[in-house]
Protein backbone atom coordinates (compact mmCIF):
# COMPACT_ATOMS: atom_id res chain seq x y z
CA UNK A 1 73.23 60.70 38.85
CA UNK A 2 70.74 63.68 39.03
CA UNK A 3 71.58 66.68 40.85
CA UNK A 4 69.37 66.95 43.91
CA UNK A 5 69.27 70.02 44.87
CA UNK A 6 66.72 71.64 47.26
CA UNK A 7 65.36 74.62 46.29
CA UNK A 8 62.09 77.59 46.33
CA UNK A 9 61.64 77.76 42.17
CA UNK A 10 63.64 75.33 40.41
CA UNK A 11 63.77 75.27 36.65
CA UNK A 12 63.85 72.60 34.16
CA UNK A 13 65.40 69.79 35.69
CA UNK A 14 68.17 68.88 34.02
CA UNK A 15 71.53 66.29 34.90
CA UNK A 16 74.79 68.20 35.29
CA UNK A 17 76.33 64.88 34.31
CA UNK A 18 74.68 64.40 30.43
CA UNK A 19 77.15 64.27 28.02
CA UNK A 20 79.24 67.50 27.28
CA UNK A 21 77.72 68.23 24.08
CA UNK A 22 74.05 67.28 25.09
CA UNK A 23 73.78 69.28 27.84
CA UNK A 24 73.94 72.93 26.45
CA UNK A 25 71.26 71.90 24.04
CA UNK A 26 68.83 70.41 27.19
CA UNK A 27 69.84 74.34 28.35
CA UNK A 28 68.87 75.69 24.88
CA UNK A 29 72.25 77.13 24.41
CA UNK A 30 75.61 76.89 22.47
CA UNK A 31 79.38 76.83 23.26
CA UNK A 32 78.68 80.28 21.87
CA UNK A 33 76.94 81.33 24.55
CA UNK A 34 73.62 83.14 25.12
CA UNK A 35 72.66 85.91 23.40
CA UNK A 36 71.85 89.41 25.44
CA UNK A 37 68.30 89.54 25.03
CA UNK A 38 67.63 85.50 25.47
CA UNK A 39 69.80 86.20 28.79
CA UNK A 40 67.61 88.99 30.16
CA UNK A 41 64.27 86.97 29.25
CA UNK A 42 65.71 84.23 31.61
CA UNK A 43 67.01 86.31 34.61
CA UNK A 44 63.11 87.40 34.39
CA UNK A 45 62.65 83.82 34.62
CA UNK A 46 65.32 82.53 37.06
CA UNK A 47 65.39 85.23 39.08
CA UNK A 48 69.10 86.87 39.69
CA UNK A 49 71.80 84.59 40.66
CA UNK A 50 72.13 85.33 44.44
CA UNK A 51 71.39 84.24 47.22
CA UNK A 52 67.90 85.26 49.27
CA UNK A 53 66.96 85.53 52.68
CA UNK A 54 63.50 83.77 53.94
CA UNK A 55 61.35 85.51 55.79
CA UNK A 56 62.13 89.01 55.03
CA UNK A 57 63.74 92.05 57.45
CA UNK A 58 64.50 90.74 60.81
CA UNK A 59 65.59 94.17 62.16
CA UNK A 60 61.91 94.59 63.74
CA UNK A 61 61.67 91.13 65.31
CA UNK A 62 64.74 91.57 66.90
CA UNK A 63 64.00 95.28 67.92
CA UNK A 64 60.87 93.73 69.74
CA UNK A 65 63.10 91.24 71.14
CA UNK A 66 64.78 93.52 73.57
CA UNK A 67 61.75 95.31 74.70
CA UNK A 68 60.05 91.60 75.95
CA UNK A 69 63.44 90.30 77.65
CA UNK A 70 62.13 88.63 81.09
CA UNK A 71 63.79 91.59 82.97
CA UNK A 72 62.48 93.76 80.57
CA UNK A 73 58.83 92.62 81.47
CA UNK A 74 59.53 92.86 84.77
CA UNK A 75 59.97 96.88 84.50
CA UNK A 76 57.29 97.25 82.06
CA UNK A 77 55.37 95.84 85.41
CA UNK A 78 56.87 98.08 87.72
CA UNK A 79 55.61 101.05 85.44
CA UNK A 80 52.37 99.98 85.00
CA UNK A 81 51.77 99.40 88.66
CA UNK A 82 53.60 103.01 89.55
CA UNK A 83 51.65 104.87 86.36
CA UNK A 84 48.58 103.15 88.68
CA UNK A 85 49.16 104.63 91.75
CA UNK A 86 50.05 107.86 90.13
CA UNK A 87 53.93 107.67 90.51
CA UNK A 88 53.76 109.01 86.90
CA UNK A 89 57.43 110.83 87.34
CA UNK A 90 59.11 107.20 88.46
CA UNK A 91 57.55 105.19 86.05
CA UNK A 92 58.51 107.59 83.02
CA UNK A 93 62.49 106.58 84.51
CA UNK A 94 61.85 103.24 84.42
CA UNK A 95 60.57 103.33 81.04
CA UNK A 96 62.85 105.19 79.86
CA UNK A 97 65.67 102.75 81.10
CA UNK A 98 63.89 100.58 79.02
CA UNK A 99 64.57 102.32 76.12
CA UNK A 100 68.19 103.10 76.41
CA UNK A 101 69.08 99.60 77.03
CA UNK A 102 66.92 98.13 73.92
CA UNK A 103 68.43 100.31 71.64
CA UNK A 104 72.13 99.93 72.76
CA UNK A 105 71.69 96.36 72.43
CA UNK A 106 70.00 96.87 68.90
CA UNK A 107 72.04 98.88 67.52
CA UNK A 108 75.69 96.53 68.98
CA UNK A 109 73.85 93.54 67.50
CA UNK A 110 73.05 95.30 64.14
CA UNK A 111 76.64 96.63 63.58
CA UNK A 112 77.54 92.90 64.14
CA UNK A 113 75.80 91.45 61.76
CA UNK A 114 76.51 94.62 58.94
CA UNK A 115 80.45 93.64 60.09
CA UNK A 116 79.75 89.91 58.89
CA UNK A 117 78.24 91.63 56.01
CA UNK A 118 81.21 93.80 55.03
CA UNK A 119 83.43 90.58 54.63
CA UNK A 120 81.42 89.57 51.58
CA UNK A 121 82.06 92.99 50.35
CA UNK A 122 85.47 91.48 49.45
CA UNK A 123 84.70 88.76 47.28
CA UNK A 124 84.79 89.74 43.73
CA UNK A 125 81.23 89.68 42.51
CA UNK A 126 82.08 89.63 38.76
CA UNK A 127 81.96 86.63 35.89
CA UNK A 128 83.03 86.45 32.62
CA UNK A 129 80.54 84.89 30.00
CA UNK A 130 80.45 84.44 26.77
CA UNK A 131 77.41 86.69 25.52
CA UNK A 132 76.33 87.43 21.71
CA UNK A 133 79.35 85.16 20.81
CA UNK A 134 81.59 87.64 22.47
CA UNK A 135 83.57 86.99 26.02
CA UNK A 136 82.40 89.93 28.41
CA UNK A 137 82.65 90.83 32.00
CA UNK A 138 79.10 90.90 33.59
CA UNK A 139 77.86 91.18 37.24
CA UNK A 140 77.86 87.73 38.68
CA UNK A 141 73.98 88.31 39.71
CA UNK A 142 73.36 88.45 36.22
CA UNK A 143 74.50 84.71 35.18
CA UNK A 144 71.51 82.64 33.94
CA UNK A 145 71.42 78.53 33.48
CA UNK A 146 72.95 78.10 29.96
CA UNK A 147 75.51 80.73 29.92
CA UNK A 148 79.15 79.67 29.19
CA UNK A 149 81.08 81.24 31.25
CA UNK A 150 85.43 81.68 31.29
CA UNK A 151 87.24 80.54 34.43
CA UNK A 152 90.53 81.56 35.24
CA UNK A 153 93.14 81.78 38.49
CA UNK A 154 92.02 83.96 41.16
CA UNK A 155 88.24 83.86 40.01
CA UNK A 156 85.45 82.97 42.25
CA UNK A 157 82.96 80.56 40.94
CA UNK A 158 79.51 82.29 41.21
CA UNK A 159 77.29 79.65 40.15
CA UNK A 160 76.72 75.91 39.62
CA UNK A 161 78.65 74.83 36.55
CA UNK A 162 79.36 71.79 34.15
CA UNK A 163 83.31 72.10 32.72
CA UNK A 164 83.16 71.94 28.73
CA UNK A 165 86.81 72.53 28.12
CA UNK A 166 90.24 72.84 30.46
CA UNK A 167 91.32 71.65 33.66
CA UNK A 168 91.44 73.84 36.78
CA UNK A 169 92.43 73.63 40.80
CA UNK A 170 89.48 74.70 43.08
CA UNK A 171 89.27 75.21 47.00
CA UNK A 172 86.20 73.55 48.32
CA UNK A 173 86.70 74.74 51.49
CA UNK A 174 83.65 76.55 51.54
CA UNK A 175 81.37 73.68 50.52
CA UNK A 176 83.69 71.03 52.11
CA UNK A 177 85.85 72.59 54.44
CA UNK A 178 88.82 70.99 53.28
CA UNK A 179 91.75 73.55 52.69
CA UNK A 180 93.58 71.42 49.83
CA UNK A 181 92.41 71.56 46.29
CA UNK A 182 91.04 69.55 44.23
CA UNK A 183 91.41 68.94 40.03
CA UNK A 184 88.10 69.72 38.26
CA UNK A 185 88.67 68.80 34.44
CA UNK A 186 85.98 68.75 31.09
CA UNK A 187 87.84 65.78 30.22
CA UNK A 188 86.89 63.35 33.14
CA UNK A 189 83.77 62.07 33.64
CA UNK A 190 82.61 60.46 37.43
CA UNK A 191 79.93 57.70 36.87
CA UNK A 192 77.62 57.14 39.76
CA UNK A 193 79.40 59.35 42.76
CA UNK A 194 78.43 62.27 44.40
CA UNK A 195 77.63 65.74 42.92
CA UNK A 196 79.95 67.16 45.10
CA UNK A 197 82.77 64.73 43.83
CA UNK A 198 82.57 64.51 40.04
CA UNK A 199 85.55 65.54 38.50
CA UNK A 200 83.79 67.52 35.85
CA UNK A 201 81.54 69.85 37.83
CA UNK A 202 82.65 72.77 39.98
CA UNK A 203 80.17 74.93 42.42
CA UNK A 204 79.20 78.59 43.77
CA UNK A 205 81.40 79.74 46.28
CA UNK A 206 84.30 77.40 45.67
CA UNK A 207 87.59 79.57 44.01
CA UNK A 208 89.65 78.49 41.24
CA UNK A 209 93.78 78.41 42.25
CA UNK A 210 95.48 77.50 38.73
CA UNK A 211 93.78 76.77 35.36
CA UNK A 212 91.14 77.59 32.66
CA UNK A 213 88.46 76.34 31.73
CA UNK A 214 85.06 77.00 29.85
CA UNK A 215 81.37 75.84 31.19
CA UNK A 216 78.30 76.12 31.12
CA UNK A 217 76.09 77.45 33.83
CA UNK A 218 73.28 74.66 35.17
CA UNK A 219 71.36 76.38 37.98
CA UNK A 220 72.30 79.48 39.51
CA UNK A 221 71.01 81.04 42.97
CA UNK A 222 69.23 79.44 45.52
CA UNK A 223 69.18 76.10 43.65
CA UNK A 224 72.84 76.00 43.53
CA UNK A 225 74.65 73.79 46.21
CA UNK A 226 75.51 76.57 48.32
CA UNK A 227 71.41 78.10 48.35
CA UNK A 228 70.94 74.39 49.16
CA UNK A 229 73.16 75.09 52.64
CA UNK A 230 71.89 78.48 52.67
CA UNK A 231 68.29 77.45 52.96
CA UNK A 232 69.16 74.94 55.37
CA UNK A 233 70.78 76.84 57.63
CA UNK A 234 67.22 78.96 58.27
CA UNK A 235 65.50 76.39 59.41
CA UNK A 236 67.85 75.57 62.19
CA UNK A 237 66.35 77.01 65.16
CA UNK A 238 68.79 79.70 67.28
CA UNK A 239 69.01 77.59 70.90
CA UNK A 240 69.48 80.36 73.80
CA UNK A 241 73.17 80.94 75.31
CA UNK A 242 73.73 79.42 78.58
CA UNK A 243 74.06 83.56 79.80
CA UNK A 244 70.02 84.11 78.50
CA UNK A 245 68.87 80.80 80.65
CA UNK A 246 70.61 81.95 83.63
CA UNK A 247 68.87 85.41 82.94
CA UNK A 248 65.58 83.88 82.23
CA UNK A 249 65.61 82.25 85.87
CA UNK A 250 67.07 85.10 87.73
CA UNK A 251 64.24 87.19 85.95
CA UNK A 252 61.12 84.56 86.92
CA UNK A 253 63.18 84.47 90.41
CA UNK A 254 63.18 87.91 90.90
CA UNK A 255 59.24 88.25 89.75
CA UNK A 256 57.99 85.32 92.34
CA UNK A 257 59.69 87.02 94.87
CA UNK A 258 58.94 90.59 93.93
CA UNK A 259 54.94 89.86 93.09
CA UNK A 260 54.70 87.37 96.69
CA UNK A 261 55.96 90.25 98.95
CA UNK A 262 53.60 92.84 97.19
CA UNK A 263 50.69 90.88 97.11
CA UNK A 264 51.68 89.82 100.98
CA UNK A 265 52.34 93.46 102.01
CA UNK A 266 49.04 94.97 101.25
CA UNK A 267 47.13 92.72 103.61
CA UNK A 268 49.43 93.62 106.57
CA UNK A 269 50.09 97.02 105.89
CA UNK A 270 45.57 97.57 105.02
CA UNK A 271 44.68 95.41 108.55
CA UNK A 272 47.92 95.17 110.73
CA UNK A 273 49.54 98.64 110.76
CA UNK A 274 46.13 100.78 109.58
CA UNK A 275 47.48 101.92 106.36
CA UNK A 276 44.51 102.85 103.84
CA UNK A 277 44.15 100.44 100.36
CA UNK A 278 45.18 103.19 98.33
CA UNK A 279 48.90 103.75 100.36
CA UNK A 280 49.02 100.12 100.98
CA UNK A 281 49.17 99.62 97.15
CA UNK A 282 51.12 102.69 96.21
CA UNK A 283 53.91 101.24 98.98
CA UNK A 284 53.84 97.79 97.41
CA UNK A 285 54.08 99.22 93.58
CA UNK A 286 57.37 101.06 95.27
CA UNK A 287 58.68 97.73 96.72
CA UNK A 288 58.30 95.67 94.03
CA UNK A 289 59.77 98.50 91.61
CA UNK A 290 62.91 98.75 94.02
CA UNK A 291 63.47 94.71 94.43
CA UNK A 292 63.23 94.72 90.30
CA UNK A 293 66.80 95.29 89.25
CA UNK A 294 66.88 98.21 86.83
CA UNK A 295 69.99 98.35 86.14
CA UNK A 296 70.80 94.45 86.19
CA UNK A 297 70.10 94.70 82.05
CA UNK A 298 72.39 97.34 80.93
CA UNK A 299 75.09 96.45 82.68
CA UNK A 300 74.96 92.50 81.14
CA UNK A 301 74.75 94.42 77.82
CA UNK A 302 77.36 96.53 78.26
CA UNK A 303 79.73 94.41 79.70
CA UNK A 304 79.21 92.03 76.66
CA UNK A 305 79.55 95.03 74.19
CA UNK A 306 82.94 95.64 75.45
CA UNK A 307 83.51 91.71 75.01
CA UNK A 308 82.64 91.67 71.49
CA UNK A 309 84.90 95.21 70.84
CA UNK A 310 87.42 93.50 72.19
CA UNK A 311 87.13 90.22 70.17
CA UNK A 312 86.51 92.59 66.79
CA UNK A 313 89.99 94.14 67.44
CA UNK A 314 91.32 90.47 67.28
CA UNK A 315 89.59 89.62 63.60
CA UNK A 316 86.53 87.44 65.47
CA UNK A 317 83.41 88.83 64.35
CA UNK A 318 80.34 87.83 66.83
CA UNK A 319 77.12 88.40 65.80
CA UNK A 320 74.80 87.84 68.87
CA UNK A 321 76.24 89.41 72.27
CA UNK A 322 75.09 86.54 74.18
CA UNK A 323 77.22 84.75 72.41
CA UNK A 324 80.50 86.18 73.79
CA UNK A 325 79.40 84.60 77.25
CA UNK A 326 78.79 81.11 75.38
CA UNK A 327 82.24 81.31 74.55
CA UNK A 328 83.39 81.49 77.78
CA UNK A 329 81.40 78.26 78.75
CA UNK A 330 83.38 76.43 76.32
CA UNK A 331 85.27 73.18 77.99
CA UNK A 332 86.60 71.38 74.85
CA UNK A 333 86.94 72.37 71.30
CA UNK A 334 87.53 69.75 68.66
CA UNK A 335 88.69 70.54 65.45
CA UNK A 336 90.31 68.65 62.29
CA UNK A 337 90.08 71.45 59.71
CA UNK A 338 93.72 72.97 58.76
CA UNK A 339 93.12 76.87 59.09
CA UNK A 340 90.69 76.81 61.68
CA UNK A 341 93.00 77.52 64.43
CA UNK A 342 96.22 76.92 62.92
CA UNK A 343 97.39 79.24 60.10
CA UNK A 344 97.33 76.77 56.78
CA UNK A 345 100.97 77.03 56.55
CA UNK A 346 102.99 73.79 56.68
CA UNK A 347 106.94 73.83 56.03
CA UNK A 348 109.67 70.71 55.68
CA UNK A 349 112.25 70.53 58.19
CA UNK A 350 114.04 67.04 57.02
CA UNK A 351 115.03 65.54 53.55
CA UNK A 352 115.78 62.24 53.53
CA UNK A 353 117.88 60.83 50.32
CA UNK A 354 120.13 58.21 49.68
CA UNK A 355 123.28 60.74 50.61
CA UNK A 356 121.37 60.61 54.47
CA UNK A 357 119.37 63.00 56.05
CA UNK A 358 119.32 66.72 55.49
CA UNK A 359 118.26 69.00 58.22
CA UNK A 360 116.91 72.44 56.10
CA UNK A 361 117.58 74.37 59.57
CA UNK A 362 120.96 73.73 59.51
CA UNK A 363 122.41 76.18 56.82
CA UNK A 364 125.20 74.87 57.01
CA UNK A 365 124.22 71.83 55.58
CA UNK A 366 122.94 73.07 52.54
CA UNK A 367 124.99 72.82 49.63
CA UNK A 368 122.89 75.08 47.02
CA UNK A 369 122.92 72.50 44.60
CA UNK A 370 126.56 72.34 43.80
CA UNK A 371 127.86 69.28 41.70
CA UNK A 372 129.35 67.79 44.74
CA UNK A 373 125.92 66.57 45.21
CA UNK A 374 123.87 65.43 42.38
CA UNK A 375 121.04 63.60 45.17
CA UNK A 376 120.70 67.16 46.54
CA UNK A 377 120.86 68.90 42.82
CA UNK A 378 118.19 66.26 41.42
CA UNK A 379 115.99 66.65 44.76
CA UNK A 380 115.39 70.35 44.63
CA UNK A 381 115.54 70.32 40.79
CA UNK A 382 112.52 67.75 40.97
CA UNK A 383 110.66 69.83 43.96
CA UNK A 384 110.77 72.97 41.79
CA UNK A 385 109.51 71.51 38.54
CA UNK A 386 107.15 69.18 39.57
CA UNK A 387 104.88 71.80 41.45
CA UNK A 388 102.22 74.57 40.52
CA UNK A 389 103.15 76.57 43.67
CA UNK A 390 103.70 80.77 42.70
CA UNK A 391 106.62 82.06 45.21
CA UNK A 392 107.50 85.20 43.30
CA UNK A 393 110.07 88.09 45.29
CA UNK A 394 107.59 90.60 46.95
CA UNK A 395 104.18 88.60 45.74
CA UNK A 396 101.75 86.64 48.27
CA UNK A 397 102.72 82.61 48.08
CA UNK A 398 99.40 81.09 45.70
CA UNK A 399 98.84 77.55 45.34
CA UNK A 400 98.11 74.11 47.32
CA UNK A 401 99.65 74.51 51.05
CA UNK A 402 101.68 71.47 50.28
CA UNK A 403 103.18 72.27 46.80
CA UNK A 404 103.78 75.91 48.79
CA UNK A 405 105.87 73.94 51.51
CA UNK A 406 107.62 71.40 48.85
CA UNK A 407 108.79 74.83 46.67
CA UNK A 408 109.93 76.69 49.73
CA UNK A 409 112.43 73.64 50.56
CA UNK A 410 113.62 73.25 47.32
CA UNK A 411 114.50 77.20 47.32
CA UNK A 412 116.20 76.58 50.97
CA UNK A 413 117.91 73.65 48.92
CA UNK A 414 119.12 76.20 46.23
CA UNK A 415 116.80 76.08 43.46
CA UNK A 416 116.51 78.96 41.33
CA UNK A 417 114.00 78.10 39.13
CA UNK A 418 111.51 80.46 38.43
CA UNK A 419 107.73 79.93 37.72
CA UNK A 420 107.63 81.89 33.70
CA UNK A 421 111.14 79.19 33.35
CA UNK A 422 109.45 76.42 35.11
CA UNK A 423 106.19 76.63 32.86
CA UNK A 424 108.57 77.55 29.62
CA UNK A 425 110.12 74.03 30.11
CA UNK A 426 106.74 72.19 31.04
CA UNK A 427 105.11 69.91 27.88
CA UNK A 428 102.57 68.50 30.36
CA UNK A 429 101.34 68.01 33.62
CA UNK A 430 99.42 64.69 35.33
CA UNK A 431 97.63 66.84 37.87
CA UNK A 432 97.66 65.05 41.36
CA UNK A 433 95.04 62.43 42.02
CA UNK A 434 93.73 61.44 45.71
CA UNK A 435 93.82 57.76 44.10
CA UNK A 436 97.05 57.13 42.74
CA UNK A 437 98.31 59.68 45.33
CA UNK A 438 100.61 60.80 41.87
CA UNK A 439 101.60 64.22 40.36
CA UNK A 440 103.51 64.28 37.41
CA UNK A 441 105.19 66.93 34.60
CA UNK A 442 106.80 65.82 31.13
CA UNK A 443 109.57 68.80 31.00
CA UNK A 444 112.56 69.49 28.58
CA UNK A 445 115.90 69.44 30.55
CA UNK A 446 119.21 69.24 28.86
CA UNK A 447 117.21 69.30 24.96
CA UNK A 448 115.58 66.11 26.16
CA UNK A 449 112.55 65.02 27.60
CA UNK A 450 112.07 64.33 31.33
CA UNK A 451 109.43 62.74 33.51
CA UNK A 452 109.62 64.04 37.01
CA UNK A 453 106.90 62.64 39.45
CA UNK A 454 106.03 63.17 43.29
CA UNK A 455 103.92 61.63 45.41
CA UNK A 456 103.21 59.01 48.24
CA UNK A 457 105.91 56.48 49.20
CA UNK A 458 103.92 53.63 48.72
CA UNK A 459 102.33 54.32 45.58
CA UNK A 460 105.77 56.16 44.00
CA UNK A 461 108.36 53.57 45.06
CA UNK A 462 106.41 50.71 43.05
CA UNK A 463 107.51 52.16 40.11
CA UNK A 464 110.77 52.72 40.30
CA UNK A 465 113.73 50.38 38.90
CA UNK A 466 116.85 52.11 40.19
CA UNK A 467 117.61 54.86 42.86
CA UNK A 468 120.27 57.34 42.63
CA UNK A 469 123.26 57.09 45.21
CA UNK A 470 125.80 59.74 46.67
CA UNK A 471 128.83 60.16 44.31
CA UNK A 472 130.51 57.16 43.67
CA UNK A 473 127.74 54.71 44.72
CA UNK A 474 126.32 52.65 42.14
CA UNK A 475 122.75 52.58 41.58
CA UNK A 476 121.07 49.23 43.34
CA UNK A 477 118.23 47.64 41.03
CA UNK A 478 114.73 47.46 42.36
CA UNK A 479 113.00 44.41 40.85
CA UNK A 480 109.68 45.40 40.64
CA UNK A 481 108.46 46.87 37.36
CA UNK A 482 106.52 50.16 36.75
CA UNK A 483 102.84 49.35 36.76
CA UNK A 484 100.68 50.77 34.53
CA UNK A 485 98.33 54.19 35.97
CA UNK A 486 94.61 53.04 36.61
CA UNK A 487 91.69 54.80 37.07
CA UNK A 488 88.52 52.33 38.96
CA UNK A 489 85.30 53.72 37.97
CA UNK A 490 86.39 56.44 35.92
CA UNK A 491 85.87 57.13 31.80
CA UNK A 492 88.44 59.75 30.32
CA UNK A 493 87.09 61.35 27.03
CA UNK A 494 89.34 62.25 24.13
């Protein structure tokens, strides 16, 4: 399946799919990597791996933005009309007014957006690559299409790459928006699915949780998936708030009115009261400046600058102040994404075994894996070991939300295991697969070998032959027989 990705200058066009070992040569490179002067010659050809904004600086369009605002027009009228009738002192206020408020709203917008900005600041912006045949930290701007690149735990994925060798867990959430990992290994290979879904290809933006693994870089900056979204998201045109409508129609309200009872005036005042044309115009430039409300504008900024202050003290960044009010015109709010309003943390509160059910609350319960129990021991032995979950004394919990959960029970259950024991013990791992809804470890326990598996009832149970009863209780057969694992549509290469 060929990559289809959208992009301003896109190189050779190449499938991120060819074999592993033909598709460094389409690049013109090696699993040695690229050397350092073939690497700058193409980032003078590719262009540096980031990601580019169309059209320019915006700062002056939206400078000029707040000086044509429909109330803003309406005082630039009132101070032409008094700068007519020589009122040269009033109009210099109004104009003036009309400064002050464009440039506090300017400058609240513009610290918005450089706050949005700052976040980014946080994600690491380095990549290791493989460069004269030696493994080297570079900037992650410099990465070219053919480099062969290191990825470890903890790294962010800066550009669009095929695996060559390993396995690793990576967060798509920033592609996808789904919070739980997915395996990415060199030694699957996805026939006619998705880009996005091939087991064998990993993307800029996404961060690897557990693993290594070596690839090679296939397109880097904007014609990576996530320039693809980027570009995308330009052309999506920015839809007024409900707050600027409302303005809008107060504003050509205000200027019917306003421009009618002028316009009216200076008839009545020139042939019903005797006025001259001269005073009869100055006195209608002076109504129609006083039913204009100056200082409607700056007080519907301010009061949304304090709004956004106050959401910016609460970790919500907002980058337009009309969009503060748009907030508050929210009814309903649907949402399926775990972290988007919860907080990505999930925890047992039941185990079920054949001994009956175990409330983890209750404290009292909980046996701490004593030999009065072997259900309990073999439970919490099982939830340790078979899990990639880091819960280390006075580190940050790392891994899949799940496996987090599953190891926090089994320590509530008594399991001591640590993760340098747990991965001493460990002779291999069957990483978890959506399809068989299956995780299993091969680990030494006892000077033997042991297969410990978790999973989904309904795939898991199949395979079992026996269960294992409270003391005492002998274990009941299951008749149906362990079928064997099966992967539809999938090659695995040796």
């Amino acid at each position: 399946m060929k990559s289809r990705h959208e992009a301003w200058v896109r190189p050779a066009r190449l499938d991120p799919e060819e074999a592993a070992e033909l598709l460094p040569r389409d690049l013109h490179s090696s699993r040695a990597g690229l050397t350092s002067v073939e690497a700058g010659r193409r980032l003078l050809q590719y262009g540096r791996n980031e990601l580019r904004r169309r059209g320019g600086r915006r700062w002056p369009g939206e400078l000029a933005r707040q000086f044509t605002h429909p109330l803003a027009l309406l005082l630039w009228l009132a101070a032409a009309l008094l700068v007519a009738v020589g009122s040269n002192v009033v109009a210099a206020a109004v104009v003036l007014i009309i400064f002050l408020n464009a440039a506090f709203a300017f400058i609240q917008e513009v610290h918005a957006e450089h706050a949005v900005e700052a976040l980014a600041a946080y994600i690491p912006q380095r990549a290791r690559a493989h460069r004269d045949g030696v493994p080297r930290e570079i900037d992650a701007t410099e990465l070219v299409p053919g480099d062969i690149v290191v990825i470890e735990a903890g790294d962010r994925i800066a550009a669009d790459i095929r695996l060559l060798k390993g396995a690793i867990e990576v967060d798509m959430s920033a592609l996808t928006g789904e919070s739980v990992t997915t395996l990415r290994s060199a030694s699957i290979l996805d026939v006619d699915v998705p880009v996005l879904t091939a087991h064998d290809l990993v993307f800029s933006g996404t961060s690897c949780t557990g693993g290594e693994a070596h690839g090679v870089v296939f397109t880097t900056g904007m014609n990576t998936e996530l320039g693809r979204i980027a570009a995308l998201s330009e052309r999506v045109k920015q839809e007024p708030s409900p707050l600027e409508r409302q303005v809008r129609r107060v504003a050509w309200l205000i200027a019917i009115v306003s421009v009618a009872l002028a316009l009216a005036f200076i008839p009545l005042a020139t042939l019903g009261i005797g006025l001259s044309l001269v005073n009869s115009v100055v006195f209608a430039a002076g109504l129609l400046a006083g039913v204009v409300p100056e200082g409607l504008l700056p007080v519907i900024t301010l009061a949304l600058a304090v709004a956004v202050r106050a959401l910016a003290t609460r970790g919500a960044l907002v980058k337009r102040l009309s969009a503060v009010e748009t907030l508050g015109s929210t009814d309903v709010i649907c949402t399926d994404k775990t972290g988007t309003i919860t907080e990505n943390r999930m925890r047992p509160t039941h185990v079920w075994t054949a001994s009956g059910l175990l409330e983890l609350d209750d404290t009292s319960a909980l046996q701490h894996g004593t030999p009065a129990d072997p259900v309990q021991a073999t439970v919490e032995r099982i939830a340790a070991t078979c899990n990639n979950a880091r819960l280390e004394p006075g580190e940050k919990p790392s891994g899949d939300p799940t496996e987090i959960a599953i190891l926090i029970a089994a320590r509530e259950l008594g399991a001591g295991l640590a993760a340098t024991e747990r991965e001493a013990d460990r002779c291999w791992q069957f990483h978890f697969d959506p399809e068989l809804k299956l995780m299993s470890t091969i680990d030494r326990h006892h000077g033997r070998l042991a297969i410990r598996t978790k999973g989904a009832p309904e795939a898991l149970l199949p395979h079992c032959t026996t269960f294992l009863g409270p003391p005492g209780a002998a274990g009941a057969a299951h008749r149906s027989r362990p079928s064997a694992h099966h992967r539809p549509g999938r090659r695995v290469r040796r």
